[in-house]
PDB file of N, CA and C in Angstrom:
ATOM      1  N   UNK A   1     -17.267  10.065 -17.537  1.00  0.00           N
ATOM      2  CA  UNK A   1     -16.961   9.325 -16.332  1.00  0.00           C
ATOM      3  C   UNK A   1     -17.250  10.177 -15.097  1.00  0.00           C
ATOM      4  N   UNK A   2     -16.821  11.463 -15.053  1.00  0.00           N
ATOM      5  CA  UNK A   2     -17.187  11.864 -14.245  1.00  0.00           C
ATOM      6  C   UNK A   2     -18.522  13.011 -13.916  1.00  0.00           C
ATOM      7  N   UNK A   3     -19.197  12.940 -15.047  1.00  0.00           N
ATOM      8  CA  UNK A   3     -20.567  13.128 -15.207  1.00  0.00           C
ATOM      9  C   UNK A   3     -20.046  14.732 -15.807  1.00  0.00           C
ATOM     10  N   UNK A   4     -21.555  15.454 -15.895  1.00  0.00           N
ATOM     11  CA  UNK A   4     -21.343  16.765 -17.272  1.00  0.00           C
ATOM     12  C   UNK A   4     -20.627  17.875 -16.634  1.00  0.00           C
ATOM     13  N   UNK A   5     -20.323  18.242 -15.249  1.00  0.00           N
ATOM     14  CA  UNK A   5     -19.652  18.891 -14.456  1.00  0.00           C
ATOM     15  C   UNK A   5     -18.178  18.821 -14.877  1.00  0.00           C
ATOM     16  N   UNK A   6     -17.779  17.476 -14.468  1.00  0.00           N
ATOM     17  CA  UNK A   6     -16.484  16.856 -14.884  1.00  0.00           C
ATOM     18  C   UNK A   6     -16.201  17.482 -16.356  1.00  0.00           C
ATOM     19  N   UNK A   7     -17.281  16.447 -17.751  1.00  0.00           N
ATOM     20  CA  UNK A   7     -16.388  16.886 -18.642  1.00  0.00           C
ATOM     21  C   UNK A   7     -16.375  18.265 -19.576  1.00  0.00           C
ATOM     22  N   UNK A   8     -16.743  19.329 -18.924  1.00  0.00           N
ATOM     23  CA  UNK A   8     -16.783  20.754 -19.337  1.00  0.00           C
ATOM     24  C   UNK A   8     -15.359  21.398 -18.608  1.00  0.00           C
ATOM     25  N   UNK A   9     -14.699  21.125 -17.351  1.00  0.00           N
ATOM     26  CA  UNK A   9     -13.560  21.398 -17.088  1.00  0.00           C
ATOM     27  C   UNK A   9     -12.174  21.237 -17.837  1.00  0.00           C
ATOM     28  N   UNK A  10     -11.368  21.693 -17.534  1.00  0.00           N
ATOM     29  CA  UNK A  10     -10.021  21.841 -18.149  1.00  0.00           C
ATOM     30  C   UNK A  10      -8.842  20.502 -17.748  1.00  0.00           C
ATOM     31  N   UNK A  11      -9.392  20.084 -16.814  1.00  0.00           N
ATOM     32  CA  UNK A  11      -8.393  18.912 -16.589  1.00  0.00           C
ATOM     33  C   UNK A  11      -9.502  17.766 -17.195  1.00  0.00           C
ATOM     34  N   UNK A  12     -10.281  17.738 -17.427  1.00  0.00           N
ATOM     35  CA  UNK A  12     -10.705  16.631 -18.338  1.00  0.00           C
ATOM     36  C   UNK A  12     -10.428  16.716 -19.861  1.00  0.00           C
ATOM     37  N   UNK A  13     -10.203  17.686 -19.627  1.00  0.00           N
ATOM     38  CA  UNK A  13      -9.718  17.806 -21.290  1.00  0.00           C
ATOM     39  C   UNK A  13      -8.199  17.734 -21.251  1.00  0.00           C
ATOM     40  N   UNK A  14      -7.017  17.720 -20.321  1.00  0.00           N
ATOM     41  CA  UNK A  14      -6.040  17.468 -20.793  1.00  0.00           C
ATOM     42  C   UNK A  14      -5.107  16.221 -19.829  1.00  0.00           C
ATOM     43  N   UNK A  15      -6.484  15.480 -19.278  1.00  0.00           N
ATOM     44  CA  UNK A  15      -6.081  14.363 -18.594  1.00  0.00           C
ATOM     45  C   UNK A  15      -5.802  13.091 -19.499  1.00  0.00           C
ATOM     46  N   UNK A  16      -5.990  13.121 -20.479  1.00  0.00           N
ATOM     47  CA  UNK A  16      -5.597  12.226 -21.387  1.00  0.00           C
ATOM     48  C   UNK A  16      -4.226  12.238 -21.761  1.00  0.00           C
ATOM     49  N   UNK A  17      -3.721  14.120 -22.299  1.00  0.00           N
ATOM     50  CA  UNK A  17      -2.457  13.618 -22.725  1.00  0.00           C
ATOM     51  C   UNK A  17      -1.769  13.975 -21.137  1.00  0.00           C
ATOM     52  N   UNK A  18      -2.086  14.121 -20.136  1.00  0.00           N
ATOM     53  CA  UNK A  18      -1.316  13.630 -19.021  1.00  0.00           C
ATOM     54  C   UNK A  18      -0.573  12.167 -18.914  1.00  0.00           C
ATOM     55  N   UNK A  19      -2.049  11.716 -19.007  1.00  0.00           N
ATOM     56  CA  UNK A  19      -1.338  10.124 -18.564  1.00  0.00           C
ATOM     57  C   UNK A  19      -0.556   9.773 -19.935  1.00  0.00           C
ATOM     58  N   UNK A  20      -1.050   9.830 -21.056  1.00  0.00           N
ATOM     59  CA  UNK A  20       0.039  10.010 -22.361  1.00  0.00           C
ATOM     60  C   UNK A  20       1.375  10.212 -21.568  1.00  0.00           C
ATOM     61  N   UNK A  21       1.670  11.238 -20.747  1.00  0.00           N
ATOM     62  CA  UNK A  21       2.863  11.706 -20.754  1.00  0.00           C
ATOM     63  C   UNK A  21       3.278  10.852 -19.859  1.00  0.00           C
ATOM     64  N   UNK A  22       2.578  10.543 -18.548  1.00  0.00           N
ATOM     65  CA  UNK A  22       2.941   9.924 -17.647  1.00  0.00           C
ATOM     66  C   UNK A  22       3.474   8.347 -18.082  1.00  0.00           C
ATOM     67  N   UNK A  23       2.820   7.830 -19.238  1.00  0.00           N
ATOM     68  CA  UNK A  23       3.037   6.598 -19.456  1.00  0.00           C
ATOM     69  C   UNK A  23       4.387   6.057 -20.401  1.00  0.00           C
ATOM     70  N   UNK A  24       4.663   7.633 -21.074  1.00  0.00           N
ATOM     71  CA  UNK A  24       5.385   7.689 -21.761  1.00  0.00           C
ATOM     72  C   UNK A  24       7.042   7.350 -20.937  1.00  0.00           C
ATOM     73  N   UNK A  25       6.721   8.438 -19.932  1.00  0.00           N
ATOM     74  CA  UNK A  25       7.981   8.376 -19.210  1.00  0.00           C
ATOM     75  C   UNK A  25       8.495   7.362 -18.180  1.00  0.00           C
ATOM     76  N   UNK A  26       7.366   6.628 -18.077  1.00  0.00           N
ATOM     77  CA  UNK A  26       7.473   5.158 -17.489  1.00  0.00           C
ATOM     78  C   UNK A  26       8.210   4.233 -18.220  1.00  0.00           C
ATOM     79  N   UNK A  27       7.626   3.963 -19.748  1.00  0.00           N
ATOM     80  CA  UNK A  27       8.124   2.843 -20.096  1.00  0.00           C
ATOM     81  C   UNK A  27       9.876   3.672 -20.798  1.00  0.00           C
ATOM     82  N   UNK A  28       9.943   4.760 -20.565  1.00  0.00           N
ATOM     83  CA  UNK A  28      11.365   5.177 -20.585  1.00  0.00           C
ATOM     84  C   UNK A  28      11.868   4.546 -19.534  1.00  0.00           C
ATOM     85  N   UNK A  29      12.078   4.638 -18.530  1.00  0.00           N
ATOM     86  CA  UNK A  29      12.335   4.262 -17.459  1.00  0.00           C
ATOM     87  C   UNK A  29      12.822   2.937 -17.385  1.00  0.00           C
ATOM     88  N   UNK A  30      11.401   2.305 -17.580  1.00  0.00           N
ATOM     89  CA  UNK A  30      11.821   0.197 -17.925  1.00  0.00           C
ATOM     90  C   UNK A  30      12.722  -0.110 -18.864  1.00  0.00           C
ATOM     91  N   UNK A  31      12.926   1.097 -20.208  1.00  0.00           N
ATOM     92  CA  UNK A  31      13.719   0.395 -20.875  1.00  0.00           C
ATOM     93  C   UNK A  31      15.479   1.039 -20.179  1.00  0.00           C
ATOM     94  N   UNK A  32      15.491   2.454 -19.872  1.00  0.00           N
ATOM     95  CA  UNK A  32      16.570   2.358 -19.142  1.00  0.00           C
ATOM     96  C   UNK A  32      17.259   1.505 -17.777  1.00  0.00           C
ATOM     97  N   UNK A  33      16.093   0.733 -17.089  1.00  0.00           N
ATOM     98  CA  UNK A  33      16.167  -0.174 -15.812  1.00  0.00           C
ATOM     99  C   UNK A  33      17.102  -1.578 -17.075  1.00  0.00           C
ATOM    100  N   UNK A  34      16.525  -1.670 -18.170  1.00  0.00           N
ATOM    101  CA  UNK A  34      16.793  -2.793 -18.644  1.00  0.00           C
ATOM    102  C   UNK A  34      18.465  -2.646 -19.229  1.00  0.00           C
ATOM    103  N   UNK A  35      17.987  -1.642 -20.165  1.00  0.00           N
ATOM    104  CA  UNK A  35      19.818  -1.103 -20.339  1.00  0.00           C
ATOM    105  C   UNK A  35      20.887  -1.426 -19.193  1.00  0.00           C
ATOM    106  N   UNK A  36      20.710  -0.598 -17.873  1.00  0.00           N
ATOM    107  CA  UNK A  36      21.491  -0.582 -17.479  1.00  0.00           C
ATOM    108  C   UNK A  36      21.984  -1.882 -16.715  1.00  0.00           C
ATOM    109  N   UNK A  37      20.499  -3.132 -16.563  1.00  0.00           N
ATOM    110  CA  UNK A  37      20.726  -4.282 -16.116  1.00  0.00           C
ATOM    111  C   UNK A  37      22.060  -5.104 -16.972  1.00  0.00           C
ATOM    112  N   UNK A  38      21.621  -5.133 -18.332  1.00  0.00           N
ATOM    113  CA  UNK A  38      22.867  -5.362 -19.492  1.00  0.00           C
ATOM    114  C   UNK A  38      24.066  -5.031 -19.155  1.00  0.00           C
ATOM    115  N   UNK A  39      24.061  -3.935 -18.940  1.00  0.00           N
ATOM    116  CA  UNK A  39      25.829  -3.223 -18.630  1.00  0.00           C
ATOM    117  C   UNK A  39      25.934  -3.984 -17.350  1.00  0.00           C
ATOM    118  N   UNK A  40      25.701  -4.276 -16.415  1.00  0.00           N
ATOM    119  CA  UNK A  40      26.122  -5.103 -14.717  1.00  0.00           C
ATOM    120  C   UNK A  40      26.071  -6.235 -15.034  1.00  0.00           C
ATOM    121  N   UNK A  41      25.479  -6.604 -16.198  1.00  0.00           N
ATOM    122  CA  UNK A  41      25.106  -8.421 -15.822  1.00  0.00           C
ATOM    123  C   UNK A  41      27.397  -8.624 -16.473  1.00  0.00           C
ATOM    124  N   UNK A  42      27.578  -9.797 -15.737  1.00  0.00           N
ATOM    125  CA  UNK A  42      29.372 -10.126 -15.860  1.00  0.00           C
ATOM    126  C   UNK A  42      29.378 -10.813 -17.180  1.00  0.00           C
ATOM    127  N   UNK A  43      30.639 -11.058 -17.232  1.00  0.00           N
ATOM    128  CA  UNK A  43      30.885 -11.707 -19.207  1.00  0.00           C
ATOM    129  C   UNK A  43      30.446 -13.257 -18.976  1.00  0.00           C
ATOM    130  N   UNK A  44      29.736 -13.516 -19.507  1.00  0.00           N
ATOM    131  CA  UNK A  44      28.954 -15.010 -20.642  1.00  0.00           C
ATOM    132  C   UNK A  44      30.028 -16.008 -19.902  1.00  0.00           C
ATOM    133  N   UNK A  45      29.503 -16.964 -18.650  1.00  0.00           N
ATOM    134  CA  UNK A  45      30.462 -18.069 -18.263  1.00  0.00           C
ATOM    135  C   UNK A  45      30.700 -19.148 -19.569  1.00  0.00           C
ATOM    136  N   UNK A  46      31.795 -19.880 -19.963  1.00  0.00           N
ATOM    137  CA  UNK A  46      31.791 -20.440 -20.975  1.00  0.00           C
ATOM    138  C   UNK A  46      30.769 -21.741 -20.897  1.00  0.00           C
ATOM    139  N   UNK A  47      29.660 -22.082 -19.766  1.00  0.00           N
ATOM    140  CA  UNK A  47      29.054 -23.496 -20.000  1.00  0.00           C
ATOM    141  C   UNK A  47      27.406 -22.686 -20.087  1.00  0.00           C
ATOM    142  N   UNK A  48      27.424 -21.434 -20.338  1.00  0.00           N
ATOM    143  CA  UNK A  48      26.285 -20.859 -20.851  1.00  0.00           C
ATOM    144  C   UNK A  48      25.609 -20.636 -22.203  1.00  0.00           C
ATOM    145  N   UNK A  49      24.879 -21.070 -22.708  1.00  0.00           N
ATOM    146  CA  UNK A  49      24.888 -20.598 -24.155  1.00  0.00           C
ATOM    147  C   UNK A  49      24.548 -18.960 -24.332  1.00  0.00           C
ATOM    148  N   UNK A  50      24.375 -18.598 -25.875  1.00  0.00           N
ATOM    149  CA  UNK A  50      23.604 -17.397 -26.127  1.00  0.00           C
ATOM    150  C   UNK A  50      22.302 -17.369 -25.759  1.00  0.00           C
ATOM    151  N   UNK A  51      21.537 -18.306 -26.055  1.00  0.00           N
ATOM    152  CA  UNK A  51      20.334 -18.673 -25.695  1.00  0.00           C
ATOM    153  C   UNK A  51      20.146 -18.223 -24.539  1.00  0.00           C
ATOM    154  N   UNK A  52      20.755 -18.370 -23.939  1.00  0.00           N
ATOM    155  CA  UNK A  52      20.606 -17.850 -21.956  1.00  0.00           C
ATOM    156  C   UNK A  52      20.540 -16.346 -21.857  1.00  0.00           C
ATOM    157  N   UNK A  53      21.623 -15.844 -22.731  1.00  0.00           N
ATOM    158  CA  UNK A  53      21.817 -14.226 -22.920  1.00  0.00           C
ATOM    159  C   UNK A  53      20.790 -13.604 -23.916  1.00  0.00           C
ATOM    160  N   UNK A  54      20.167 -14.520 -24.300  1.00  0.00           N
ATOM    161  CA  UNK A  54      18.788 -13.479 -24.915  1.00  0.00           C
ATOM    162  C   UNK A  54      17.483 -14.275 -24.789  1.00  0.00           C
ATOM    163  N   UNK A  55      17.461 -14.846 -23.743  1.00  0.00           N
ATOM    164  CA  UNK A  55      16.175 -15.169 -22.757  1.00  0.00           C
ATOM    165  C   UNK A  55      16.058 -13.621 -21.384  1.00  0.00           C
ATOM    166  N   UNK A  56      17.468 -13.120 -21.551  1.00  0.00           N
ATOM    167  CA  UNK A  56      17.373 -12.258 -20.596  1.00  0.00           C
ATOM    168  C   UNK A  56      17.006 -10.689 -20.955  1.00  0.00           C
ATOM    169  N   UNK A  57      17.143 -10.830 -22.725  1.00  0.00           N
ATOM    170  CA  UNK A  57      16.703  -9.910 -23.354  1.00  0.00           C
ATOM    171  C   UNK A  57      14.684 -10.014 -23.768  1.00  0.00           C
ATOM    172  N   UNK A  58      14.952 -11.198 -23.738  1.00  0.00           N
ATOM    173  CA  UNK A  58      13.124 -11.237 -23.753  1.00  0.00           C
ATOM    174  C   UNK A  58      12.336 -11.130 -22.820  1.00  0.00           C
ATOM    175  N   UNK A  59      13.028 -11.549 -21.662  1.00  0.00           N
ATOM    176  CA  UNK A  59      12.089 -11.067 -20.704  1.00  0.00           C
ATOM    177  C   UNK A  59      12.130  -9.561 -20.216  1.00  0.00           C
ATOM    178  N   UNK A  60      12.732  -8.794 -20.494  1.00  0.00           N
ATOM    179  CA  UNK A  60      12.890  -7.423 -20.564  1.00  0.00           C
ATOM    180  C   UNK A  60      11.740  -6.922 -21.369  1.00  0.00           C
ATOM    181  N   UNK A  61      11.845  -7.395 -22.930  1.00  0.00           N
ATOM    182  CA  UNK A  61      10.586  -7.228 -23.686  1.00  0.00           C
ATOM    183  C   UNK A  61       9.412  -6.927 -23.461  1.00  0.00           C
ATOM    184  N   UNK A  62       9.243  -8.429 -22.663  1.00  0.00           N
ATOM    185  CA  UNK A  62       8.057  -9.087 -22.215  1.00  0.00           C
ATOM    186  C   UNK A  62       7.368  -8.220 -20.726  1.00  0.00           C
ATOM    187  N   UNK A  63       8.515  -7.448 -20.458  1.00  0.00           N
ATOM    188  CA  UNK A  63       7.761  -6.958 -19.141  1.00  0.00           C
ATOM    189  C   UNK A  63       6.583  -6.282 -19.074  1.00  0.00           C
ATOM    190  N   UNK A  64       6.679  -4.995 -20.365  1.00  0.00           N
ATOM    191  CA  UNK A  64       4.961  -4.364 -20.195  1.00  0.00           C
ATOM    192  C   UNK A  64       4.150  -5.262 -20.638  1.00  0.00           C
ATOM    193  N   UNK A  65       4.216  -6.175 -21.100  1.00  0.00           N
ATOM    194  CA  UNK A  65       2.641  -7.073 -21.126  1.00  0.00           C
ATOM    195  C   UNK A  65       2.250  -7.904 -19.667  1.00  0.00           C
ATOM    196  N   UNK A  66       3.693  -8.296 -19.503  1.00  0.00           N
ATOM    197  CA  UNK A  66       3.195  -8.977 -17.903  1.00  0.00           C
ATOM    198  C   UNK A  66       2.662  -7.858 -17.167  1.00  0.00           C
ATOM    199  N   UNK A  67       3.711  -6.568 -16.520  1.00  0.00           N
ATOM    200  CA  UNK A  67       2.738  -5.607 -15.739  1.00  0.00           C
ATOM    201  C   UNK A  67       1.154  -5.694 -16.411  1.00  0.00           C
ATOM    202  N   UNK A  68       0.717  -5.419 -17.745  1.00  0.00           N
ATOM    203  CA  UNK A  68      -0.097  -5.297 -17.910  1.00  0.00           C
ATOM    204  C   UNK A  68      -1.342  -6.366 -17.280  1.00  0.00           C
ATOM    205  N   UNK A  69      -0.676  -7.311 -17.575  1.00  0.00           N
ATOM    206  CA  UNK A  69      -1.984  -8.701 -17.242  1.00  0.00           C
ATOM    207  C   UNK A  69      -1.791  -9.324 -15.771  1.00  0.00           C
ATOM    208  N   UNK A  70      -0.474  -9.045 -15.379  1.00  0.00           N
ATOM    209  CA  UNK A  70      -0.813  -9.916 -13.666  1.00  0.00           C
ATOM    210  C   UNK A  70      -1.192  -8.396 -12.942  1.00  0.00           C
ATOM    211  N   UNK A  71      -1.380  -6.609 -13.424  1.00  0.00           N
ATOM    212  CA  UNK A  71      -1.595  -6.002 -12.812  1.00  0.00           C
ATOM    213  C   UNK A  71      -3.138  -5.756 -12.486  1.00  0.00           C
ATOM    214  N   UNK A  72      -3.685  -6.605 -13.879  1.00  0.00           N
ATOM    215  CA  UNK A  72      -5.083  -6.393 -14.087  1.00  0.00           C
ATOM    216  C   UNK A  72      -5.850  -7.376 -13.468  1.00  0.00           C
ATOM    217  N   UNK A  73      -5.019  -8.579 -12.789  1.00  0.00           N
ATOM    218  CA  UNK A  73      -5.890  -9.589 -12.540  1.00  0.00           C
ATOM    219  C   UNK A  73      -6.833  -9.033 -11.260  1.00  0.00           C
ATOM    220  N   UNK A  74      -6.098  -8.367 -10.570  1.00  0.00           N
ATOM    221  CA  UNK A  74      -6.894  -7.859  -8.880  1.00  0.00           C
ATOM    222  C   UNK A  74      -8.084  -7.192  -9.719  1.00  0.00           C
ATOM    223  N   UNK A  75      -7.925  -6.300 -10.667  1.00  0.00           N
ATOM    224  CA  UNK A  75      -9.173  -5.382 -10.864  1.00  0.00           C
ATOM    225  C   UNK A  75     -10.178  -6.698 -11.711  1.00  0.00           C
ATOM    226  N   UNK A  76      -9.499  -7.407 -12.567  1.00  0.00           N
ATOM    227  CA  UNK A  76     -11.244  -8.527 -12.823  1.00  0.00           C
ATOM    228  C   UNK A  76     -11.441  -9.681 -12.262  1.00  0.00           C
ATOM    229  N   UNK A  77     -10.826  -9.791 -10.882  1.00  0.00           N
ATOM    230  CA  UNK A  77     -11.113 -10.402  -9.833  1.00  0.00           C
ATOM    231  C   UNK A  77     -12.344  -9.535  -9.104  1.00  0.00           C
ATOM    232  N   UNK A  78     -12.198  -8.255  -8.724  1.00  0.00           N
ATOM    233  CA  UNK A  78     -12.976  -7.506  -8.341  1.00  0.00           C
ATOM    234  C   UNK A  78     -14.099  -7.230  -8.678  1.00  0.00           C
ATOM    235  N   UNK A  79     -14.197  -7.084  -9.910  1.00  0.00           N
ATOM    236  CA  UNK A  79     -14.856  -6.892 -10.888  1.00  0.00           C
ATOM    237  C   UNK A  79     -16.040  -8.068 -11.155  1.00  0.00           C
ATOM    238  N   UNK A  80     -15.195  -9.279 -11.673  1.00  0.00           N
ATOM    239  CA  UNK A  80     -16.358 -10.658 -11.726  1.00  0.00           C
ATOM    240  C   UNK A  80     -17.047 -11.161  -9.896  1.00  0.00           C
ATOM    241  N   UNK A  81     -16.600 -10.398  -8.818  1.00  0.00           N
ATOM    242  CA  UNK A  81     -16.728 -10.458  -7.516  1.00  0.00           C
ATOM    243  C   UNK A  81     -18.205  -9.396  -7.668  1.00  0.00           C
ATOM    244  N   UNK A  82     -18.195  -8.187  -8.221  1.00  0.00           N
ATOM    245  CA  UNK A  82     -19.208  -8.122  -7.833  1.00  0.00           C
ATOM    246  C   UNK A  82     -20.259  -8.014  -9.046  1.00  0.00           C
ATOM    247  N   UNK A  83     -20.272  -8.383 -10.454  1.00  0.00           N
ATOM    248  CA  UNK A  83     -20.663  -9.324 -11.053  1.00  0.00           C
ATOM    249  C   UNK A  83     -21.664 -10.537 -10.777  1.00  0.00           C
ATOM    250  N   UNK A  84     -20.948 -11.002 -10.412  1.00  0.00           N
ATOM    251  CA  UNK A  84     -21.939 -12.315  -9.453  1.00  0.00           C
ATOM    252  C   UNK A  84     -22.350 -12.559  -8.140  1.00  0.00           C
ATOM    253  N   UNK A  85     -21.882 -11.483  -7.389  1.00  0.00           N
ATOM    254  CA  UNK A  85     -22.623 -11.063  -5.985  1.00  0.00           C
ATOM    255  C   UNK A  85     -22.148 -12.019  -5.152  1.00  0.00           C
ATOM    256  N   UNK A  86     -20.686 -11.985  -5.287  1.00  0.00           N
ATOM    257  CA  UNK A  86     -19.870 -12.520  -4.300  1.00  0.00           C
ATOM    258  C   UNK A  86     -18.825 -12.108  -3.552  1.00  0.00           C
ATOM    259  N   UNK A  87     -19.530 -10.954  -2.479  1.00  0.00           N
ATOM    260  CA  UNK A  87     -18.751 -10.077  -1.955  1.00  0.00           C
ATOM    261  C   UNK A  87     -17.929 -10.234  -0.899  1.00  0.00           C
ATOM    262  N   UNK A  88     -16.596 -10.317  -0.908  1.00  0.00           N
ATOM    263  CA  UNK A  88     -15.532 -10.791   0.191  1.00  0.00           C
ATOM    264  C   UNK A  88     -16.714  -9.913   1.668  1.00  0.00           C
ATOM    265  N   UNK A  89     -16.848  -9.130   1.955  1.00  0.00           N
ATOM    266  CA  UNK A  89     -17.446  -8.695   3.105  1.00  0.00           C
ATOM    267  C   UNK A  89     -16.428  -8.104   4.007  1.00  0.00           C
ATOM    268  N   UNK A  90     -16.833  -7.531   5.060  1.00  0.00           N
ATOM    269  CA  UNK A  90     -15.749  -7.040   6.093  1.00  0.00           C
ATOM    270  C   UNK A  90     -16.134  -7.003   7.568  1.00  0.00           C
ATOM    271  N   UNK A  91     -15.133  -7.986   8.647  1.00  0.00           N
ATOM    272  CA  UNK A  91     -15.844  -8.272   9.289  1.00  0.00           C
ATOM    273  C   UNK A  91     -14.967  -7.698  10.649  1.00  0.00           C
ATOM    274  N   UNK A  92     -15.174  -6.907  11.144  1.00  0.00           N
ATOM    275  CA  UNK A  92     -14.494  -5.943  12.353  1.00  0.00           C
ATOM    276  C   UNK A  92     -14.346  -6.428  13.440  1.00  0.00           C
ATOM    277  N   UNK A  93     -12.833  -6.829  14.369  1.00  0.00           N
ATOM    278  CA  UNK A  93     -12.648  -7.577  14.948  1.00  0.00           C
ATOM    279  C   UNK A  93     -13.506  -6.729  16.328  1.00  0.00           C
ATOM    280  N   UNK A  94     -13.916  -7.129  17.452  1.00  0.00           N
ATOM    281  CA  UNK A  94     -14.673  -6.470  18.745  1.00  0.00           C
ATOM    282  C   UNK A  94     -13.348  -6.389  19.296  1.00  0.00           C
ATOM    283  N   UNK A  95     -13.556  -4.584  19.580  1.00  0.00           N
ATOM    284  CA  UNK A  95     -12.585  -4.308  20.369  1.00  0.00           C
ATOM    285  C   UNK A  95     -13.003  -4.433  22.148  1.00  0.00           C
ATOM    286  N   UNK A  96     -12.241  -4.417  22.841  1.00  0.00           N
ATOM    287  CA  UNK A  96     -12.711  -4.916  24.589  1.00  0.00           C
ATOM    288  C   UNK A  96     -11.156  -4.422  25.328  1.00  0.00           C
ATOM    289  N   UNK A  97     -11.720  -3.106  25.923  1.00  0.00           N
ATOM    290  CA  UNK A  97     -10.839  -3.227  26.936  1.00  0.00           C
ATOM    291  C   UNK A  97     -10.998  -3.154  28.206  1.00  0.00           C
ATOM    292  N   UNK A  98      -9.897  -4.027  28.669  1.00  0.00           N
ATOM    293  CA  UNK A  98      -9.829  -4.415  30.024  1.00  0.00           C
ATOM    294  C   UNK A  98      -9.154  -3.593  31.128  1.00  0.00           C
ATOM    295  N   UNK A  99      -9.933  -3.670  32.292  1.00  0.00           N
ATOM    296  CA  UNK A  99     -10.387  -2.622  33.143  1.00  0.00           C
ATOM    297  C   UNK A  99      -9.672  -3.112  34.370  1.00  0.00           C
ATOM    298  N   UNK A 100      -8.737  -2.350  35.099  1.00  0.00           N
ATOM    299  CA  UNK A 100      -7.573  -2.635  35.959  1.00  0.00           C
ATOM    300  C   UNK A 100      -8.451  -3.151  37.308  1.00  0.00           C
TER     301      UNK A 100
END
């Protein structure tokens, strides 16, 4: 990726288990965010079912796949953008200033 310069260096060789590590300690994180959501959420109103209390456990589950896919949509939006040569463009507003 970053051409033969890049991968003869020392951080290309241990940028892998970086993000390994980095990713590791993330989804620690989500599952402690989730834990501790459990312990705050109040006791089960009686016109709630269980069902309700472990819809709240699945979507906990479910979270690294969502980050995964609504995080990815910008990059193959981008991606099929320039793909088919349909480039948002950038268009610079004219600056003008006015003279007392």
């Amino acid at each position: 990726m970053g051409g033969q310069n890049f991968n003869v260096t020392l951080f290309s060789y241990n940028l892998p288990r970086l993000t390994r590590n980095l990713m590791t300690f993330a989804m620690f994180g989500i599952f402690i965010a989730g834990a501790l959501n459990f312990l705050i959420l109040p006791k089960k109103p009686k016109g709630v079912s269980r069902l309700k209390y472990f819809s709240f456990f699945f979507q906990w589950l479910l979270l690294p796949i969502t980050l995964i896919i609504f995080g990815s949509i910008p990059a193959l939006d981008a991606q099929l953008r320039l793909f088919f040569g349909k480039y948002l463009g950038f268009w610079p507003t004219e600056k003008v200033r006015k003279r007392k």
